[in-house]
N, C-alpha and C. Protein backbone atom coordinates (compact mmCIF):
# COMPACT_ATOMS: atom_id res chain seq x y z
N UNK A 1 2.70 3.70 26.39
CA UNK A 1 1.63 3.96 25.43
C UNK A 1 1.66 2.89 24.34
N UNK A 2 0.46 2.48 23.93
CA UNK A 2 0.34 1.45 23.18
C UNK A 2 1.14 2.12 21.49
N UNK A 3 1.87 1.20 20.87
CA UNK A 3 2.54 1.69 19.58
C UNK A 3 1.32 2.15 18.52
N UNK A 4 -0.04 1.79 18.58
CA UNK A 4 -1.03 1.94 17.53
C UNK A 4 -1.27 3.16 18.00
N UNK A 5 -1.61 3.89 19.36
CA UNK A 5 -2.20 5.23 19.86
C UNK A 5 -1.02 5.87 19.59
N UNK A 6 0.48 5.69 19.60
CA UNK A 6 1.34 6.88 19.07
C UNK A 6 1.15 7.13 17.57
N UNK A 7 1.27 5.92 17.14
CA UNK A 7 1.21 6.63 15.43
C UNK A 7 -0.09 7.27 15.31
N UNK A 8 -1.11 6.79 15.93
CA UNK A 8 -2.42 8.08 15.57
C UNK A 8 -1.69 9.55 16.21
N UNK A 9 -1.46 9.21 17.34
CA UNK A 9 -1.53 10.78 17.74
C UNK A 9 -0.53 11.07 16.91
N UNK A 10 0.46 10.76 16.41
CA UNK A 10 1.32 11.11 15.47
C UNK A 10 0.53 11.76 13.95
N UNK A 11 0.00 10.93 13.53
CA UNK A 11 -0.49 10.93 12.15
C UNK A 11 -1.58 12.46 12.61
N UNK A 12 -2.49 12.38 13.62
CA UNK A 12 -3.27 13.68 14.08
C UNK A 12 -2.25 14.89 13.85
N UNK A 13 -1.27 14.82 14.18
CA UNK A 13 -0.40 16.01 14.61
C UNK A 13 -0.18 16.30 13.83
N UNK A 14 0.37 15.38 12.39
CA UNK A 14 0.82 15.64 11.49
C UNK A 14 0.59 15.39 10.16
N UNK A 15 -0.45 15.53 9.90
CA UNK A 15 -1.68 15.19 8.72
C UNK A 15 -0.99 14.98 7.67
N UNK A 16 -0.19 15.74 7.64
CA UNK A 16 0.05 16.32 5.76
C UNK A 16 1.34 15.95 5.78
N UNK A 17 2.04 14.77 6.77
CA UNK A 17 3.33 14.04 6.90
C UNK A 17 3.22 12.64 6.08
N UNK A 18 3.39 12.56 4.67
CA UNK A 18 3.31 11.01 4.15
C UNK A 18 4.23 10.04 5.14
N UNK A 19 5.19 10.11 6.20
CA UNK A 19 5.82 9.22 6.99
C UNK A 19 4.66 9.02 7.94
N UNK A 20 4.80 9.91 8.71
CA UNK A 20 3.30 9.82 9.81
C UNK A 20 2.34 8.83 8.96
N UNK A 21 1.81 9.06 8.01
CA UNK A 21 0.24 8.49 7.23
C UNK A 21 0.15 7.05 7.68
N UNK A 22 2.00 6.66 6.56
CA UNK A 22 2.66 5.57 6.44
C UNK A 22 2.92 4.77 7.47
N UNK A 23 3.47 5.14 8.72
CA UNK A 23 3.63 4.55 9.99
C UNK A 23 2.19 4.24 10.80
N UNK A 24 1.09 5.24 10.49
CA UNK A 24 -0.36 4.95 11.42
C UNK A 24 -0.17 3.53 10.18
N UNK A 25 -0.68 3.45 9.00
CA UNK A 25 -0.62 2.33 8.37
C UNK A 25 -0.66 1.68 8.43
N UNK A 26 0.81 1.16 8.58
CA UNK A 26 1.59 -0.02 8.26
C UNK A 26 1.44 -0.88 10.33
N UNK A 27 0.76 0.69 11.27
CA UNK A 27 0.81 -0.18 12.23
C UNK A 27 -0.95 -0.83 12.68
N UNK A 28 -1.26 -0.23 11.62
CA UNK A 28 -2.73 -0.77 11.91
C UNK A 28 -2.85 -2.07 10.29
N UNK A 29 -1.98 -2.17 9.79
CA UNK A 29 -1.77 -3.38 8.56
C UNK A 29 -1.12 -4.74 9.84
N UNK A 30 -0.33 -4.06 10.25
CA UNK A 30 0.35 -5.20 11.30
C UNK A 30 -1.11 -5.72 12.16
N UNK A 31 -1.65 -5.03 12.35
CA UNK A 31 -2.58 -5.50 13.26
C UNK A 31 -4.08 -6.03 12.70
N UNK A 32 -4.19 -6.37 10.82
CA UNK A 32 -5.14 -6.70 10.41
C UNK A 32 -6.21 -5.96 10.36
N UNK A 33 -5.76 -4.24 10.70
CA UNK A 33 -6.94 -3.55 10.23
C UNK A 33 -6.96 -2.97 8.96
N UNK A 34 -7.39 -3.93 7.52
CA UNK A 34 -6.85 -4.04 6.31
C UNK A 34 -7.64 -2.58 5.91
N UNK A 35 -8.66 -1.86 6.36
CA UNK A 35 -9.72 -0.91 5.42
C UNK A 35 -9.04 0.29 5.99
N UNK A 36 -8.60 0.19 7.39
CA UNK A 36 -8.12 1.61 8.28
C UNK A 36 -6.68 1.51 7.36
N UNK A 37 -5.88 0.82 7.68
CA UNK A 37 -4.47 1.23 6.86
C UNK A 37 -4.25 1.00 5.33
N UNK A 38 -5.20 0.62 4.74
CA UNK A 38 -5.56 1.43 3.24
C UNK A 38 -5.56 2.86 3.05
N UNK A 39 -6.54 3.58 4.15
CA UNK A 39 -6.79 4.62 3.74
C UNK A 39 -5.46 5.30 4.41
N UNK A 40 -4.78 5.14 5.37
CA UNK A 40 -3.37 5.50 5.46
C UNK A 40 -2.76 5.68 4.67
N UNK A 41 -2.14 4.56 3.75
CA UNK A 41 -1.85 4.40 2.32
C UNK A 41 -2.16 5.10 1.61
N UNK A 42 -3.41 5.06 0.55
CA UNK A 42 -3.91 6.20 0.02
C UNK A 42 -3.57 7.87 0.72
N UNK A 43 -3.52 7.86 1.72
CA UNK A 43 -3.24 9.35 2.18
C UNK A 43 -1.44 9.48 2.26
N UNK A 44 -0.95 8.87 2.37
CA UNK A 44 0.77 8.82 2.08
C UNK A 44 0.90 9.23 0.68
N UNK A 45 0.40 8.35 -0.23
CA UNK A 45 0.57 8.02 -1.62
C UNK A 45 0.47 9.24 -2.66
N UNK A 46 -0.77 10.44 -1.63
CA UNK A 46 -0.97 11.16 -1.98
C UNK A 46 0.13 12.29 -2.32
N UNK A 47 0.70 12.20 -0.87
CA UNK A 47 2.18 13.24 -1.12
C UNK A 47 3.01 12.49 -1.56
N UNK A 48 2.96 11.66 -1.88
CA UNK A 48 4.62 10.74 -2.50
C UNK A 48 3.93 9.74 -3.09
N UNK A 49 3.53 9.90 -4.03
CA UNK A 49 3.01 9.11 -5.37
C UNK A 49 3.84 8.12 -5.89
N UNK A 50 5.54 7.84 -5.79
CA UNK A 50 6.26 7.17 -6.22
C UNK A 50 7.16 5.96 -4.97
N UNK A 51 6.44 6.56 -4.23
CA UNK A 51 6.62 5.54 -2.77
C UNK A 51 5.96 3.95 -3.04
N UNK A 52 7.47 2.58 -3.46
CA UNK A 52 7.04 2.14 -4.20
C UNK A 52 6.80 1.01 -3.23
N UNK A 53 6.78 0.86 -2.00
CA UNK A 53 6.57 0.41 -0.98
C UNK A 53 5.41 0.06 -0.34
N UNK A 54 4.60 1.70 -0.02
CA UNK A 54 3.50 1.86 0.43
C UNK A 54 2.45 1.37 -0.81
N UNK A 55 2.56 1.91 -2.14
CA UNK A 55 1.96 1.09 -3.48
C UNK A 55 1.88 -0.93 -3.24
N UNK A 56 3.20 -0.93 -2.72
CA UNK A 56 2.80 -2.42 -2.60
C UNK A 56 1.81 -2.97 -1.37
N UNK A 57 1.67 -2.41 -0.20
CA UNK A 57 1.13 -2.16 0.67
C UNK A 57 -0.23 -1.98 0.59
N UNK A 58 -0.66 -0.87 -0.51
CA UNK A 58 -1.56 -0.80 -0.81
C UNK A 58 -2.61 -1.79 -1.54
N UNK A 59 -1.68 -2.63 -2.38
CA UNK A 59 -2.17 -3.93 -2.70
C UNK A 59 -2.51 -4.70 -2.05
N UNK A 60 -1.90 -5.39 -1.06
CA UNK A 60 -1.58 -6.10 -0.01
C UNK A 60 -3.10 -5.85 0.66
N UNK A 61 -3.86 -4.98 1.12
CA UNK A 61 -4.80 -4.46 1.70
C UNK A 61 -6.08 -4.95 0.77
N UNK A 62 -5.62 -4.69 -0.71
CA UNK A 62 -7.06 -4.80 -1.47
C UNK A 62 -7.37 -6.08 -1.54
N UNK A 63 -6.11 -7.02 -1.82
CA UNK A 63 -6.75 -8.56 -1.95
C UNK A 63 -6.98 -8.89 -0.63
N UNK A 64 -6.57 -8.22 0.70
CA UNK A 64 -7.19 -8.92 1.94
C UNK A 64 -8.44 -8.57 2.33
N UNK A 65 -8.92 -7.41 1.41
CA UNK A 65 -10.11 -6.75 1.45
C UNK A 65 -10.96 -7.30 0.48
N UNK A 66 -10.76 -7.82 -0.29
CA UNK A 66 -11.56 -9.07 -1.52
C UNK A 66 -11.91 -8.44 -2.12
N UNK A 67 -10.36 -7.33 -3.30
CA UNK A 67 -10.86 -6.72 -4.01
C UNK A 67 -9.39 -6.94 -5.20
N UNK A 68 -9.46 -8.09 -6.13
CA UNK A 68 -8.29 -8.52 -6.69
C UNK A 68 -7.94 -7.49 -7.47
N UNK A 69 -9.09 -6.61 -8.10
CA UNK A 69 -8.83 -6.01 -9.46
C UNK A 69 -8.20 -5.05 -8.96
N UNK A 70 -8.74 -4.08 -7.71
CA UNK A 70 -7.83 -3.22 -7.07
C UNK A 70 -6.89 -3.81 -6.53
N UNK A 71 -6.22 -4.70 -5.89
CA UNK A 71 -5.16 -5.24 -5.96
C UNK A 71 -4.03 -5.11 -7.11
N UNK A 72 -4.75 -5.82 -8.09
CA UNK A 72 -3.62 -5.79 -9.41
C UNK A 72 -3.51 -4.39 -9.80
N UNK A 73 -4.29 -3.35 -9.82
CA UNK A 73 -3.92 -2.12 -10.07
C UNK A 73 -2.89 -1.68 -9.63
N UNK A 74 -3.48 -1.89 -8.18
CA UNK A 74 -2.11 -1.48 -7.16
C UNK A 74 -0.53 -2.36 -7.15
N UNK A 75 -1.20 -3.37 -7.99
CA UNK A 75 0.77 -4.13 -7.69
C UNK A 75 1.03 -3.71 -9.00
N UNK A 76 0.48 -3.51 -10.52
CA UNK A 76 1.15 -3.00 -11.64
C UNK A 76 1.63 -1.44 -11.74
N UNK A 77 1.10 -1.04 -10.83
CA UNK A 77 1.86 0.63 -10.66
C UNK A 77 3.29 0.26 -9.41
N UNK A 78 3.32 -0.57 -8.49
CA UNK A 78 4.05 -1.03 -8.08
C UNK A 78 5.48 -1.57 -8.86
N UNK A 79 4.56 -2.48 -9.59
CA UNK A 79 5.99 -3.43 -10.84
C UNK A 79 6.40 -2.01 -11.64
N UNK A 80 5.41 -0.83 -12.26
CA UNK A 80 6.36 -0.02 -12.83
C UNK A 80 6.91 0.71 -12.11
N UNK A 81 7.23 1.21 -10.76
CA UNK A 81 7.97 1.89 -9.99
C UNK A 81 9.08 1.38 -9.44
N UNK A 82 8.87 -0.19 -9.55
CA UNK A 82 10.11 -1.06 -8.93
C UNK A 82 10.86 -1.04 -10.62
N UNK A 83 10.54 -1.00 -11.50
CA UNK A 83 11.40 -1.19 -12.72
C UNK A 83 12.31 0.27 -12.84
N UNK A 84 11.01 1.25 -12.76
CA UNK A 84 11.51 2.84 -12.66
C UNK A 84 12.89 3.10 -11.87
N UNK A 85 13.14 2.28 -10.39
CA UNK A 85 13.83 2.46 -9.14
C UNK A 85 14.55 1.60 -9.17
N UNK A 86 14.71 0.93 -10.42
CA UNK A 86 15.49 -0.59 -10.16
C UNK A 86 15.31 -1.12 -8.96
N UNK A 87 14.79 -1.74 -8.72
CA UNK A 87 14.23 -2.43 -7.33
C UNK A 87 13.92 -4.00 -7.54
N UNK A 88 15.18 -4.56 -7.95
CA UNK A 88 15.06 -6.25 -8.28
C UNK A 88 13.85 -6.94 -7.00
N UNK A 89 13.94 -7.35 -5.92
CA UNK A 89 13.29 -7.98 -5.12
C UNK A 89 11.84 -7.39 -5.31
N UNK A 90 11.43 -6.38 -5.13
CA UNK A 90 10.51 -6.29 -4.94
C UNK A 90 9.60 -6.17 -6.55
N UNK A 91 10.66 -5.85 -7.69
CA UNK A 91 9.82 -6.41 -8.79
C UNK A 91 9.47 -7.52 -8.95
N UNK A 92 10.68 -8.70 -8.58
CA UNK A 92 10.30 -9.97 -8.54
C UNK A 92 8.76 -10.58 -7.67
N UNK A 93 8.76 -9.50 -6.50
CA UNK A 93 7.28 -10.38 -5.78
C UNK A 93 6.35 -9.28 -6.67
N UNK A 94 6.16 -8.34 -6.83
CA UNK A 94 5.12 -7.87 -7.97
C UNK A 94 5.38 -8.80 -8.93
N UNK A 95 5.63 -9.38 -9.59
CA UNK A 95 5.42 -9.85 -11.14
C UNK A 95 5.22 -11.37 -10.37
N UNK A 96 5.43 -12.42 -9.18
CA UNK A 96 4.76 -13.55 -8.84
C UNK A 96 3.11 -12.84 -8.11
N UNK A 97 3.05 -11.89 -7.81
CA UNK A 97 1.38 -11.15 -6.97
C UNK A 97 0.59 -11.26 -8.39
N UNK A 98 0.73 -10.58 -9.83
CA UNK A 98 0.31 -10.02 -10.82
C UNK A 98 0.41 -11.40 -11.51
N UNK A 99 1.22 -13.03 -11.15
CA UNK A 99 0.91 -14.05 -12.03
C UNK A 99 -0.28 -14.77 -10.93
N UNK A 100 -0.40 -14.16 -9.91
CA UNK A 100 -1.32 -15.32 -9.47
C UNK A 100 -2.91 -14.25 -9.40
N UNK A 101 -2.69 -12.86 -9.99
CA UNK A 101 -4.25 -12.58 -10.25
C UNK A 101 -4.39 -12.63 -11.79
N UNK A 102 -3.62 -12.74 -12.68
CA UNK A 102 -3.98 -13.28 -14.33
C UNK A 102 -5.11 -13.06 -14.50
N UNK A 103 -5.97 -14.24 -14.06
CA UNK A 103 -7.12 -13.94 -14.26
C UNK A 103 -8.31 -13.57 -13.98
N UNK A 104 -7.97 -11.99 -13.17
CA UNK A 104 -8.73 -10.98 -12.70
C UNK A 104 -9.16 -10.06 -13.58
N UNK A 105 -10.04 -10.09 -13.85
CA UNK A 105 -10.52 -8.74 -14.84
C UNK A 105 -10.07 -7.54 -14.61
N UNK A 106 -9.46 -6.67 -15.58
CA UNK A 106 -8.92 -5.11 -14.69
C UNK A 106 -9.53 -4.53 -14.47
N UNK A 107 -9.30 -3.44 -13.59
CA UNK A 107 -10.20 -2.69 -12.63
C UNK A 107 -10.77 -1.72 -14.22
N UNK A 108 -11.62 -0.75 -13.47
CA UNK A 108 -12.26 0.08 -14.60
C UNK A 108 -12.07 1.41 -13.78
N UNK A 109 -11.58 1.91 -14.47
CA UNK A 109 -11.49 3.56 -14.41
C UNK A 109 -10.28 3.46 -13.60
């Protein structure tokens, strides 16, 4: 079975599993389907709001989706969860993501 049809039937089975959400995701992100594994994301994020991973992930999606401001949203809730979690590496690539959108206007609302 193809690895993209298990994590759906996975994620089907198990809706309200932020791992499941996360894994359909991250295997439809591998595969450049940037709008389908957003909304993966967003549905993970939902039960585990401090998942500082999938937050970066979630970024990752908006600027490939040509949307910087949601991008930087998503990597500055990122940089404060990696500070929150002590999470050296991955604060370090949030705070080089967040110097190269500077000058993005912030999102609104």
């Amino acid at each position: 079975m193809d690895p993209l049809e298990r994590q759906r039937q996975l994620a089907a089975q198990y809706p309200d599993n932020e791992l499941a959400r996360f894994s359909l995701g991250r295997a439809l992100f591998d595969r450049g389907e940037m709008a389908a594994a957003k909304l993966e994301f967003q549905a993970a994020l939902k039960r585990k709001p401090d998942w500082m991973a999938v937050q970066i992930l979630l970024g990752k999606c908006d600027l490939q989706l040509g949307d910087p401001a949601a991008a930087r949203a998503a990597f500055e809730r990122a940089r404060d969860l990696a500070l929150a979690q002590h999470h050296e590496g991955p604060l370090a690539e949030m705070e080089s993501l967040l110097a190269d959108l500077q000058d993005v206007p912030p999102s609104v609302g």
